[in-house]
N, C-alpha and C. Protein backbone atom coordinates (compact mmCIF):
# COMPACT_ATOMS: atom_id res chain seq x y z
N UNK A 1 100.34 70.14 124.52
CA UNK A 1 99.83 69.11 125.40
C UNK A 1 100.79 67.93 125.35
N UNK A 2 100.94 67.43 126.80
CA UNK A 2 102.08 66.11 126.41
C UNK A 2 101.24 65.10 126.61
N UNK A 3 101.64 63.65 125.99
CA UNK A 3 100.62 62.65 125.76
C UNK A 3 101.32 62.00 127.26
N UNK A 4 100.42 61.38 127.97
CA UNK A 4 100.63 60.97 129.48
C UNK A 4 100.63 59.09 128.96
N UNK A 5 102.35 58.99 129.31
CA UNK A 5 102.65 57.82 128.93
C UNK A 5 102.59 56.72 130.07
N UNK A 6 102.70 55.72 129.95
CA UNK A 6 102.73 54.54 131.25
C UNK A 6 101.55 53.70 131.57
N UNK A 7 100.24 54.47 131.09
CA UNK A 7 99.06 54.23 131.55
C UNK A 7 98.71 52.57 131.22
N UNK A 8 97.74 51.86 132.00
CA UNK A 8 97.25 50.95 131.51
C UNK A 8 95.88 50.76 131.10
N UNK A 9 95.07 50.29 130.35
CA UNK A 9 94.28 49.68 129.62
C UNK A 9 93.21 49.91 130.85
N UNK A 10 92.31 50.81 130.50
CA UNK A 10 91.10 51.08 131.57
C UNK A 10 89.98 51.93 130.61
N UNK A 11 88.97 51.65 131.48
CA UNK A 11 87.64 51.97 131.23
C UNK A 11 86.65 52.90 132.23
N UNK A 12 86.25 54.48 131.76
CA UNK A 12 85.55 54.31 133.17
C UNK A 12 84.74 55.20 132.66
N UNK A 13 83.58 54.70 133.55
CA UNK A 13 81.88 55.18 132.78
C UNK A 13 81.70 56.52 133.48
N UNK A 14 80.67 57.13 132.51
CA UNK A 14 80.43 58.73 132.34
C UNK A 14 79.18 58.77 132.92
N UNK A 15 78.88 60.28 133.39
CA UNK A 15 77.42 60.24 133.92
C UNK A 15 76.30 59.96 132.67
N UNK A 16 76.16 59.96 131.50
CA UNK A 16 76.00 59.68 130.60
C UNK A 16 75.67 58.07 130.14
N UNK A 17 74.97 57.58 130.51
CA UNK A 17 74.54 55.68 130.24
C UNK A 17 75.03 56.07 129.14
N UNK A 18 75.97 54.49 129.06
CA UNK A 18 76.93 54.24 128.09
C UNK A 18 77.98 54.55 127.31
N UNK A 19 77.91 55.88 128.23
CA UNK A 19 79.27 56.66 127.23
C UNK A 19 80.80 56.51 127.83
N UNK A 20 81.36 55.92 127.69
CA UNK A 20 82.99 55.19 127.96
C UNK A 20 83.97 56.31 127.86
N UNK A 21 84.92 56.60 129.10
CA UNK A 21 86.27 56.73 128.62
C UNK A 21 87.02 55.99 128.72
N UNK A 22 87.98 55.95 127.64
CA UNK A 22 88.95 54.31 127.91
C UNK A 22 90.77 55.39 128.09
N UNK A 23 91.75 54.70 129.20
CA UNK A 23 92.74 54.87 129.23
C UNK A 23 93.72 54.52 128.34
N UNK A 24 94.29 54.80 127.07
CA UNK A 24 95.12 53.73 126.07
C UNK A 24 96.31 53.67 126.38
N UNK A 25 96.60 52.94 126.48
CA UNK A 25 98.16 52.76 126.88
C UNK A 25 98.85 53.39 125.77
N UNK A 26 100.15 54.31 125.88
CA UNK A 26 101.31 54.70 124.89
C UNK A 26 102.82 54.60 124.95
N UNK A 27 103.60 54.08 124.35
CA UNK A 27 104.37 53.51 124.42
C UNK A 27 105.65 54.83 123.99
N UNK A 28 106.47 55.25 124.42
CA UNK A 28 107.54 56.30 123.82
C UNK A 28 108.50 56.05 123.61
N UNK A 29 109.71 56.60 122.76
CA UNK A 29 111.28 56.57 122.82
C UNK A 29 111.63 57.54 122.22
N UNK A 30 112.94 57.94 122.13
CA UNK A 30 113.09 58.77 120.88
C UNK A 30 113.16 59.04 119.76
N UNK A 31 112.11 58.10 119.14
CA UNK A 31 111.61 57.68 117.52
C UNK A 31 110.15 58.16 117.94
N UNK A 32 109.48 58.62 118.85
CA UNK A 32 108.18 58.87 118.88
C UNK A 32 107.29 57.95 120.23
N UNK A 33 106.39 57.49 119.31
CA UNK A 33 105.30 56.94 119.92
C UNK A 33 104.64 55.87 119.58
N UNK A 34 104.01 54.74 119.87
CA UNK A 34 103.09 53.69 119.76
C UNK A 34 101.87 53.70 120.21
N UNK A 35 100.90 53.23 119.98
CA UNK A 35 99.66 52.77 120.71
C UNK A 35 98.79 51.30 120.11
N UNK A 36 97.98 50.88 120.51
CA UNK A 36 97.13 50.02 120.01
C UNK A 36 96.23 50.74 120.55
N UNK A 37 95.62 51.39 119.19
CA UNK A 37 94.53 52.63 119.52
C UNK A 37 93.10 51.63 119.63
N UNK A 38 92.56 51.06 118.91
CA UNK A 38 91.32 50.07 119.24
C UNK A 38 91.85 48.58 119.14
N UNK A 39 91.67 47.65 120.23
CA UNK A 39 91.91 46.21 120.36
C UNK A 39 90.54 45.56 120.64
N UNK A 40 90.08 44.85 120.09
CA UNK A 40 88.59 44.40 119.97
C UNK A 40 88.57 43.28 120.92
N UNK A 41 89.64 42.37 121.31
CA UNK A 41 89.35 41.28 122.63
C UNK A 41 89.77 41.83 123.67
N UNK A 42 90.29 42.90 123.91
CA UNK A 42 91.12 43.36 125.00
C UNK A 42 89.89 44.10 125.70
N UNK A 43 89.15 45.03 124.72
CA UNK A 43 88.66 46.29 125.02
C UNK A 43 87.13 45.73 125.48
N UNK A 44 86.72 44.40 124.77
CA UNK A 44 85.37 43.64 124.85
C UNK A 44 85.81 43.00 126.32
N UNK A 45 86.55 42.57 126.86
CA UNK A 45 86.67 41.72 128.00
C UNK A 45 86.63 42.74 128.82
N UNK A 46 86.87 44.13 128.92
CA UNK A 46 86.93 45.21 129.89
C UNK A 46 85.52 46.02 129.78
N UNK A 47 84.87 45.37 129.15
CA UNK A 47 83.17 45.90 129.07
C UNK A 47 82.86 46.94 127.79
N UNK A 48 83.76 47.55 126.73
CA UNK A 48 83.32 48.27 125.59
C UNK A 48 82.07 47.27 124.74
N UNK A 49 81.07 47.60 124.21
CA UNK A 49 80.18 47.04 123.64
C UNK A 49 81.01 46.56 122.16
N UNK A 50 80.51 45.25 121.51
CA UNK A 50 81.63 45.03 120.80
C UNK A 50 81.16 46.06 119.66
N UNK A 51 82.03 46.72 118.87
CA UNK A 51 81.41 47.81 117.94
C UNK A 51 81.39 47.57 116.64
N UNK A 52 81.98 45.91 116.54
CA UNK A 52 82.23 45.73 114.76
C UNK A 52 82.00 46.84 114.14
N UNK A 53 82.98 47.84 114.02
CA UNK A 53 83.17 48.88 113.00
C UNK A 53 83.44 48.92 111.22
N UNK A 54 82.63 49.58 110.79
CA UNK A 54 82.74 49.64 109.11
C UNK A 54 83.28 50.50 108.57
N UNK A 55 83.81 51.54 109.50
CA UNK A 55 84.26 52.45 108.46
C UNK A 55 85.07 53.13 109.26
N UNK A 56 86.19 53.53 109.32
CA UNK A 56 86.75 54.72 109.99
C UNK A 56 86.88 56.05 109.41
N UNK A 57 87.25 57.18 110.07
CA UNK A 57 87.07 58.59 109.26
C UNK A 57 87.82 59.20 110.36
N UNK A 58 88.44 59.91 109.93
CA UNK A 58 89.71 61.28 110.05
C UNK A 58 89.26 62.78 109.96
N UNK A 59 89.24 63.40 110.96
CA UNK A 59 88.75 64.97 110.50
C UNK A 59 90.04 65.68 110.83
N UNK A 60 90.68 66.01 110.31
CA UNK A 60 91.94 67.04 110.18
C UNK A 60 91.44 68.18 110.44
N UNK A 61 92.48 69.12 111.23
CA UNK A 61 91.91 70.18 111.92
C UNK A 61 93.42 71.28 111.54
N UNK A 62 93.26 72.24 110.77
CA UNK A 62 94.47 73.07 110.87
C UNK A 62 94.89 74.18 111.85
N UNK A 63 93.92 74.63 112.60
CA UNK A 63 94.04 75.37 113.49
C UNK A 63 93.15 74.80 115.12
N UNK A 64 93.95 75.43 116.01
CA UNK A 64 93.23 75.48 117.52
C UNK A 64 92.30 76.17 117.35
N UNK A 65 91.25 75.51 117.93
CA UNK A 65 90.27 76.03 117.73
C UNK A 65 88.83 76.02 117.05
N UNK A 66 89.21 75.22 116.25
CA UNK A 66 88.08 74.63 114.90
C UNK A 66 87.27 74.31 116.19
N UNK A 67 86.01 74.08 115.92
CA UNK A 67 84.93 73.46 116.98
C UNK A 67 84.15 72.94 115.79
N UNK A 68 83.67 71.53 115.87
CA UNK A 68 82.44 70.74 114.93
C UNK A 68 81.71 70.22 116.56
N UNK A 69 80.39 70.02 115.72
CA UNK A 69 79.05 69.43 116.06
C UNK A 69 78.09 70.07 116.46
N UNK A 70 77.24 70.11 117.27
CA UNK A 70 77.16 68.90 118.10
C UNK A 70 76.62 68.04 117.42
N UNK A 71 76.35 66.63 117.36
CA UNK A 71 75.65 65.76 116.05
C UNK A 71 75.51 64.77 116.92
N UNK A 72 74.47 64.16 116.68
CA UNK A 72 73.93 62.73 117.27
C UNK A 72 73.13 61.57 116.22
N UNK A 73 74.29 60.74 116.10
CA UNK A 73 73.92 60.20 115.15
C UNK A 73 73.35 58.54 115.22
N UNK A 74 72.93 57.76 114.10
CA UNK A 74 71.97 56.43 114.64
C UNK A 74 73.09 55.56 114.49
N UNK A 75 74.22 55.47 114.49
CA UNK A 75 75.43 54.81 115.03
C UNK A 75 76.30 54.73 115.75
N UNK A 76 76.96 53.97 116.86
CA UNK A 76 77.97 54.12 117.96
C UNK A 76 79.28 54.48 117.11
N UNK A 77 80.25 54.99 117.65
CA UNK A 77 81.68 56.21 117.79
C UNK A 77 82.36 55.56 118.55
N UNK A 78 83.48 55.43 118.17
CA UNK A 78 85.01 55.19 119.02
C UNK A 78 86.05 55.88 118.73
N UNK A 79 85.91 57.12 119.17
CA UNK A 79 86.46 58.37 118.86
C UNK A 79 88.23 58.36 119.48
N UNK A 80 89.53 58.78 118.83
CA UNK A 80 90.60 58.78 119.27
C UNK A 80 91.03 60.20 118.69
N UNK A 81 92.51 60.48 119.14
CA UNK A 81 93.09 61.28 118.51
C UNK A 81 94.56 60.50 118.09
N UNK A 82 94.60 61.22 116.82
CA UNK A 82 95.79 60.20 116.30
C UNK A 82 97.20 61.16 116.67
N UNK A 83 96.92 62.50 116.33
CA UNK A 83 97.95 63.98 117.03
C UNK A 83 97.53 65.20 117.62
N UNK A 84 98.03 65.58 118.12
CA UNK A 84 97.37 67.20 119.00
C UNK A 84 96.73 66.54 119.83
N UNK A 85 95.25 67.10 120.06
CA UNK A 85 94.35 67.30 121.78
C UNK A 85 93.08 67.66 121.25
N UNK A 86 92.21 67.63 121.72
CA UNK A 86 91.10 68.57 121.82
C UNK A 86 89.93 68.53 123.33
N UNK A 87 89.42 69.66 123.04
CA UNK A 87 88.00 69.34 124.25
C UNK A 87 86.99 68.75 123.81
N UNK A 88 86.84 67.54 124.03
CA UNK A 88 85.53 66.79 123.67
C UNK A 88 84.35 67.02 124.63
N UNK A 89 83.28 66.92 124.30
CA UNK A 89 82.31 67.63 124.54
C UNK A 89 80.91 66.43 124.27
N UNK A 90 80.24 65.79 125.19
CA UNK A 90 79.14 64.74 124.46
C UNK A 90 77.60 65.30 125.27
N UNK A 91 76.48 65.06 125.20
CA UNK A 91 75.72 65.51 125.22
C UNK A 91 74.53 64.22 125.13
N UNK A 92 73.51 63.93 126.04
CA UNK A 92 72.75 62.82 125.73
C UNK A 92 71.79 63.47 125.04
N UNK A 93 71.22 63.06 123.95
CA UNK A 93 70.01 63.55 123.04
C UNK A 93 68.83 62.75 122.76
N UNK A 94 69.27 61.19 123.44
CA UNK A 94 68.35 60.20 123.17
C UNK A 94 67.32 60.43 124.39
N UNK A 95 65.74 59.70 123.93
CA UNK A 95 64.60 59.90 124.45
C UNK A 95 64.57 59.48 125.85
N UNK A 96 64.44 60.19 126.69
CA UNK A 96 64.38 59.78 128.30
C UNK A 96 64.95 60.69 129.62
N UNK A 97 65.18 59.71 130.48
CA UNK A 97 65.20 60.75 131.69
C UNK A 97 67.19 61.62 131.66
N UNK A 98 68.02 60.85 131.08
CA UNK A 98 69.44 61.09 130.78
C UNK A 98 69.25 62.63 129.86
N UNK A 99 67.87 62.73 129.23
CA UNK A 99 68.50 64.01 128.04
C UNK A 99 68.62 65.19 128.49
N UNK A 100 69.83 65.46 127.55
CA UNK A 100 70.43 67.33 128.07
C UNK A 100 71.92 67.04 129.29
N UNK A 101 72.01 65.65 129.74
CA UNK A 101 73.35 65.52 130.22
C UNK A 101 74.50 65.60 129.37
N UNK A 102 75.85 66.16 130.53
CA UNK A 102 76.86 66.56 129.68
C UNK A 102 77.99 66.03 130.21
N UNK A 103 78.92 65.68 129.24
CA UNK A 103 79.95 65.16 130.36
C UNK A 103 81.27 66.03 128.69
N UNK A 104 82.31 66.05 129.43
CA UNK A 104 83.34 67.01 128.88
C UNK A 104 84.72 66.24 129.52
N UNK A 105 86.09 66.14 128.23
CA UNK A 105 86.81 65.36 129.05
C UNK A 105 87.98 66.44 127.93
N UNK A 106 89.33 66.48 127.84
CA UNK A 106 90.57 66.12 127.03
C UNK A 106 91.14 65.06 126.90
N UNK A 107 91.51 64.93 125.07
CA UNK A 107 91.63 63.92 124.42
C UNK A 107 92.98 64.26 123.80
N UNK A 108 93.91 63.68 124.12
CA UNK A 108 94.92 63.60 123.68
C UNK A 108 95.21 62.04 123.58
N UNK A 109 96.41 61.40 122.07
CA UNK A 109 96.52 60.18 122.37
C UNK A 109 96.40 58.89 123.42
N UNK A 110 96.54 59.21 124.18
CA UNK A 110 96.17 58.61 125.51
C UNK A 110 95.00 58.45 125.80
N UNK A 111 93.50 59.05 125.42
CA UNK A 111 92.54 58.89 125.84
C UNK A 111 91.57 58.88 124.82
N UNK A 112 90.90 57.66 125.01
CA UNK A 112 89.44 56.91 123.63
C UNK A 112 88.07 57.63 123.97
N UNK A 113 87.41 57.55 123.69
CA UNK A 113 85.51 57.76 123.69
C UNK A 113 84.83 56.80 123.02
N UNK A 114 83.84 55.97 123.51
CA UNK A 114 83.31 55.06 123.23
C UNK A 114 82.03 55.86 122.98
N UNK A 115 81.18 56.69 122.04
CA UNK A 115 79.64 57.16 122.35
C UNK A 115 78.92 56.00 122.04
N UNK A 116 77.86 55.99 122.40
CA UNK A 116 76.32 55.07 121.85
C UNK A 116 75.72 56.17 120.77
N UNK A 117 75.18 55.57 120.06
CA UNK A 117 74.05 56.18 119.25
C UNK A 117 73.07 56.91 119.79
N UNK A 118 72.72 58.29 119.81
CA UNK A 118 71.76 58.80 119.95
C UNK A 118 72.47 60.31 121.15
N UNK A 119 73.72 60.03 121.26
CA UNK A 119 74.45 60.98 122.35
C UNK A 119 74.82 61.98 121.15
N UNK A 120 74.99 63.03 121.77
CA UNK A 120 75.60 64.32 120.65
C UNK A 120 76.89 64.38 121.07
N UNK A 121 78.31 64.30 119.86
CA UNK A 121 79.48 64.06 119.71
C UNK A 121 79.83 65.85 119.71
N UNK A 122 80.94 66.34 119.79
CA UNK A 122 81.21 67.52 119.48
C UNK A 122 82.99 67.49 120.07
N UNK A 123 83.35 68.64 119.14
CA UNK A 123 85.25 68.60 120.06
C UNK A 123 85.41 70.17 119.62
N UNK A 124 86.98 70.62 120.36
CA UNK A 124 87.04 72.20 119.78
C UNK A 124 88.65 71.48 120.26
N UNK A 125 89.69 71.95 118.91
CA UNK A 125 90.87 71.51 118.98
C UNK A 125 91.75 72.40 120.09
N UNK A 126 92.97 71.87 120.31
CA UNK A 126 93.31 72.66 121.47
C UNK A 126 94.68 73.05 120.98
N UNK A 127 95.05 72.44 119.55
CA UNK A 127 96.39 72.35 118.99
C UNK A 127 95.94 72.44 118.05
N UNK A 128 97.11 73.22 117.27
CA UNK A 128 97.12 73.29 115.77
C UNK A 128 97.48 71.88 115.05
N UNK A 129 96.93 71.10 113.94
CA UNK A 129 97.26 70.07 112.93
C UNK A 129 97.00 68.62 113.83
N UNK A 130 95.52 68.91 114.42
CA UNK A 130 94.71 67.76 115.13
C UNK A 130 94.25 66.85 114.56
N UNK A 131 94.52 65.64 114.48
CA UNK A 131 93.78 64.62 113.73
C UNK A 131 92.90 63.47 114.68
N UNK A 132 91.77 63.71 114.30
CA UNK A 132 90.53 63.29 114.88
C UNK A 132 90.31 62.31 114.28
N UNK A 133 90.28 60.80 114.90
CA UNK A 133 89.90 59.85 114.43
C UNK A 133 88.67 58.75 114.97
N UNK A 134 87.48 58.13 114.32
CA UNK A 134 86.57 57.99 114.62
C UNK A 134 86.40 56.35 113.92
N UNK A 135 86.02 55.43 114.22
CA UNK A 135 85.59 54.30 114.10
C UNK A 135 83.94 54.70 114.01
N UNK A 136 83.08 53.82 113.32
CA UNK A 136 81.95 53.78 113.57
C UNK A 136 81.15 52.19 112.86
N UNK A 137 79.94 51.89 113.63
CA UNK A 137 79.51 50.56 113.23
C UNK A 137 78.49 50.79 111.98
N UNK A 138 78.12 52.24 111.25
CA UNK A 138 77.30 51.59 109.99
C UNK A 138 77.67 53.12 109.62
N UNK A 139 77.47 52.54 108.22
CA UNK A 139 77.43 53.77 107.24
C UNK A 139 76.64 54.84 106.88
N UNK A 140 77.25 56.17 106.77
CA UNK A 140 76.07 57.32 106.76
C UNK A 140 75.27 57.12 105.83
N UNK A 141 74.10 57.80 105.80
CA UNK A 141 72.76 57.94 105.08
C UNK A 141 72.32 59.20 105.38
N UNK A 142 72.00 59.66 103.81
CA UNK A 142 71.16 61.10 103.76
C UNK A 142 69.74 60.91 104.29
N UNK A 143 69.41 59.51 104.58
CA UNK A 143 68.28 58.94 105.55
C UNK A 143 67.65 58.50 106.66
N UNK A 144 69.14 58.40 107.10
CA UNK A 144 69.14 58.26 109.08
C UNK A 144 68.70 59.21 109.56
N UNK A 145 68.49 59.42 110.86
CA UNK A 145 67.96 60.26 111.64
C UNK A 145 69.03 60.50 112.27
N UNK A 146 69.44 62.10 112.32
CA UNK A 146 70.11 62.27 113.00
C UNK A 146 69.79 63.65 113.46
N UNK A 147 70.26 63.83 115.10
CA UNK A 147 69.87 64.93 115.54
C UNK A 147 70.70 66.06 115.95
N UNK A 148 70.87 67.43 116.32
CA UNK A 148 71.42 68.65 116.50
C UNK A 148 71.67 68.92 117.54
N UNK A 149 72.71 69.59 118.36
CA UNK A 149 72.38 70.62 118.99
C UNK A 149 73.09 72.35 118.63
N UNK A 150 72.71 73.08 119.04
CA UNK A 150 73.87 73.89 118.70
C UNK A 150 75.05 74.19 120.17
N UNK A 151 75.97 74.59 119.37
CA UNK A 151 77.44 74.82 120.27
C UNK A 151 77.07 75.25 121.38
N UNK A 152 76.11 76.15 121.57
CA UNK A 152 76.40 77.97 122.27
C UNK A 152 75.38 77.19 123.15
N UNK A 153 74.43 76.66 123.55
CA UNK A 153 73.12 76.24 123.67
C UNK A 153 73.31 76.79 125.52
N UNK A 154 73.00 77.34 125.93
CA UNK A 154 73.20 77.69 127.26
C UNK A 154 72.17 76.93 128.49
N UNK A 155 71.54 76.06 127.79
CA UNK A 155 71.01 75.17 129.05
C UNK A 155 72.20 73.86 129.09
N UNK A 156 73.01 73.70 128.57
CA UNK A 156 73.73 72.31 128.67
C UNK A 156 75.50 73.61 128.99
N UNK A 157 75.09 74.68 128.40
CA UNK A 157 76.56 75.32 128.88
C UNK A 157 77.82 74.81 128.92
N UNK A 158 78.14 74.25 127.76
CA UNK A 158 79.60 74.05 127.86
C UNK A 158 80.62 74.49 127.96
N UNK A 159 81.72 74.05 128.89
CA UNK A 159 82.69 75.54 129.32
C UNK A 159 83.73 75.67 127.56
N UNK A 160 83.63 75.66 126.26
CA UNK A 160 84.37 75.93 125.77
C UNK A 160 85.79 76.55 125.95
N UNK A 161 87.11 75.83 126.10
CA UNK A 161 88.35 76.89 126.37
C UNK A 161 88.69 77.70 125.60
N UNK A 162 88.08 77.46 124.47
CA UNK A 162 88.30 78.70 123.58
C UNK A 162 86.70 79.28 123.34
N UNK A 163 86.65 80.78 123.78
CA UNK A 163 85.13 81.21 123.22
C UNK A 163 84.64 80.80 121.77
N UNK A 164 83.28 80.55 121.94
CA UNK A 164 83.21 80.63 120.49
C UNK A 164 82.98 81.74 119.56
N UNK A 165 82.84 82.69 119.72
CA UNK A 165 83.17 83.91 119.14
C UNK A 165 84.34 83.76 118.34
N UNK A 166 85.58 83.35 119.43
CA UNK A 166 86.74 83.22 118.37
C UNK A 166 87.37 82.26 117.74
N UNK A 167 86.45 81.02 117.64
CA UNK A 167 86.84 79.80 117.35
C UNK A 167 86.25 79.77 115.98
N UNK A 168 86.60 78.19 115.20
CA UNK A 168 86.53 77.79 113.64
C UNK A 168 85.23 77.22 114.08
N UNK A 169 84.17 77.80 113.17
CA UNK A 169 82.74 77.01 113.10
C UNK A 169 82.32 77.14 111.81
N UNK A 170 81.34 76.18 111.45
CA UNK A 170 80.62 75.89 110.08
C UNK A 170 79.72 76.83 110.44
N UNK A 171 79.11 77.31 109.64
CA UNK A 171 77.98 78.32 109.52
C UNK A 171 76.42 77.03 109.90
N UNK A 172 76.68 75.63 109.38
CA UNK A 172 75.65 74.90 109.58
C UNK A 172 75.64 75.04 110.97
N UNK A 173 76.87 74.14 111.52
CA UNK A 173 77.33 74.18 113.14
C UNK A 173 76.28 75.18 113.90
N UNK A 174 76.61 76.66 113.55
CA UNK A 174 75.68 77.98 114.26
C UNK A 174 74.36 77.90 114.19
N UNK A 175 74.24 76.88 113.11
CA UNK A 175 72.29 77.09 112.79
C UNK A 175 71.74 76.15 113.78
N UNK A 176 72.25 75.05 114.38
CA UNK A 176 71.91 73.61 114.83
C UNK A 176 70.87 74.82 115.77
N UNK A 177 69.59 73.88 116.52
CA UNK A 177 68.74 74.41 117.30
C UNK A 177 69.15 74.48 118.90
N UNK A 178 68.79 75.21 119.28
CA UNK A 178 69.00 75.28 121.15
C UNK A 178 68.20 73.89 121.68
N UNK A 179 68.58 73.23 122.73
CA UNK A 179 67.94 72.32 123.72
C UNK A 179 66.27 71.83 123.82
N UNK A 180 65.69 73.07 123.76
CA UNK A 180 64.34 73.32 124.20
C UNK A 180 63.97 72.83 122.46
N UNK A 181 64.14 73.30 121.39
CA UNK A 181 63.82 72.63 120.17
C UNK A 181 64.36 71.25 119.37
N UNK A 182 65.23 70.53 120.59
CA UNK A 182 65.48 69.42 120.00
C UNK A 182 64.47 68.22 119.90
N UNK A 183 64.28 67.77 119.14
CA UNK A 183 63.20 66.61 119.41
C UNK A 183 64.84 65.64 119.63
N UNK A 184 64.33 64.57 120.67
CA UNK A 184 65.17 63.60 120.98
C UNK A 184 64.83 62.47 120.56
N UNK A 185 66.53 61.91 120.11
CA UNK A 185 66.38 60.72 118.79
C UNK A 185 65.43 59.57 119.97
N UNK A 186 64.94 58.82 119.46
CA UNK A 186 64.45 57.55 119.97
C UNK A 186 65.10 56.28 119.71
C-alpha cells in the first residue's frame, strides 16, 4: 500500500454519529516520512471532540491478516497507523436507533479514526509488520463495561478482504456473540 502524500488536514463524518475520519497530512523525501499524527488545537478547531488522552497503546501485527475485535469500549479512540495498512471496520453498539451500523474505511498513515465510546472498534491487517496505534481518554478496567461483537456476525456483514477462515484470530475474538445477543452499551 502507498501512503497518499500531499493531503491536507480534514475531517469527514461517518454514517455512524460521531465517528470521524480525519485526512493527516504526510510529508516525504528520500529519508522517509513525517506526520503530525494527533495535533490537539488544529484537530479541536476542525470539530474532533477534545480527547485529552491518557494513555496510548500499539498493537503490532506480524502478519496480513491478523483480525482483532470487535470491542466497544466506555472510552473514546483515536486510532492511527504508524506502518503498513489495515481494514478498519467500526460498528455502532451503543443504545438507540444508530445500533448495528457499519461503516468500513483503509488505514494507512495518511488516515486517523476518531471512535466515541460505545462504537465497536475492529481492523484485519493488510500488510505484514502493521503497527496499530491508538490514543485513548481513560484507563482500562477489569470493571468497565465493555461490549462484543463477533467478526463473522452476518447481520452487520463485513466485507473482510481477507476471509476469515484464513486470517489471524484470538480464539476469544471467535467466541464474541452475534448481533441479535448483544445487549447495547448505554
Amino acid at each position: 500500500m502507498s501512503i497518499r502524500f500531499g493531503l491536507s488536514l480534514a475531517v469527514e463524518e461517518t454514517p455512524i454519529a460521531g465517528l470521524q475520519r480525519w485526512d493527516v497530512p504526510v510529508h516525504g523525501d528520500n529519508r522517509g516520512w513525517f506526520k503530525e499524527n494527533w495535533q490537539r488545537e488544529k484537530m479541536v478547531e476542525l470539530g474532533l471532540p477534545d480527547l485529552g488522552p491518557v494513555q496510548n497503546n500499539v498493537s503490532f501485527n506480524r502478519t496480513a491478516g491478523t483480525t482483532r475485535g470487535i470491542h466497544a469500549e466506555p472510552w473514546d479512540k483515536y486510532i492511527s497507523v504508524a506502518s503498513g495498512s489495515v481494514f478498519g471496520a467500526w460498528v455502532d453498539l451503543r443504545k438507540g436507533p444508530g445500533f448495528g451500523s457499519v461503516y468500513t474505511t483503509i488505514i494507512d498513515p495518511s488516515v486517523a479514526i476518531y471512535v466515541p465510546r460505545g462504537v465497536g472498534n475492529a481492523f484485519q491487517t493488510l500488510e505484514d509488520a502493521t503497527a496499530y496505534s491508538y490514543l485513548v481518554n481513560d484507563h482500562w478496567s477489569p470493571a468497565a463495561e465493555y461490549t462484543f461483537l463477533n467478526l463473522a456476525d452476518e447481520t452487520v456483514a463485513i466485507p473482510w478482504p481477507i476471509p476469515l477462515d484464513e486470517a489471524e484470530l484470538s480464539d476469544k475474538d471467535r467466541a464474541h456473540p452475534r448481533l441479535a445477543d448483544v445487549v447495547p452499551m448505554s
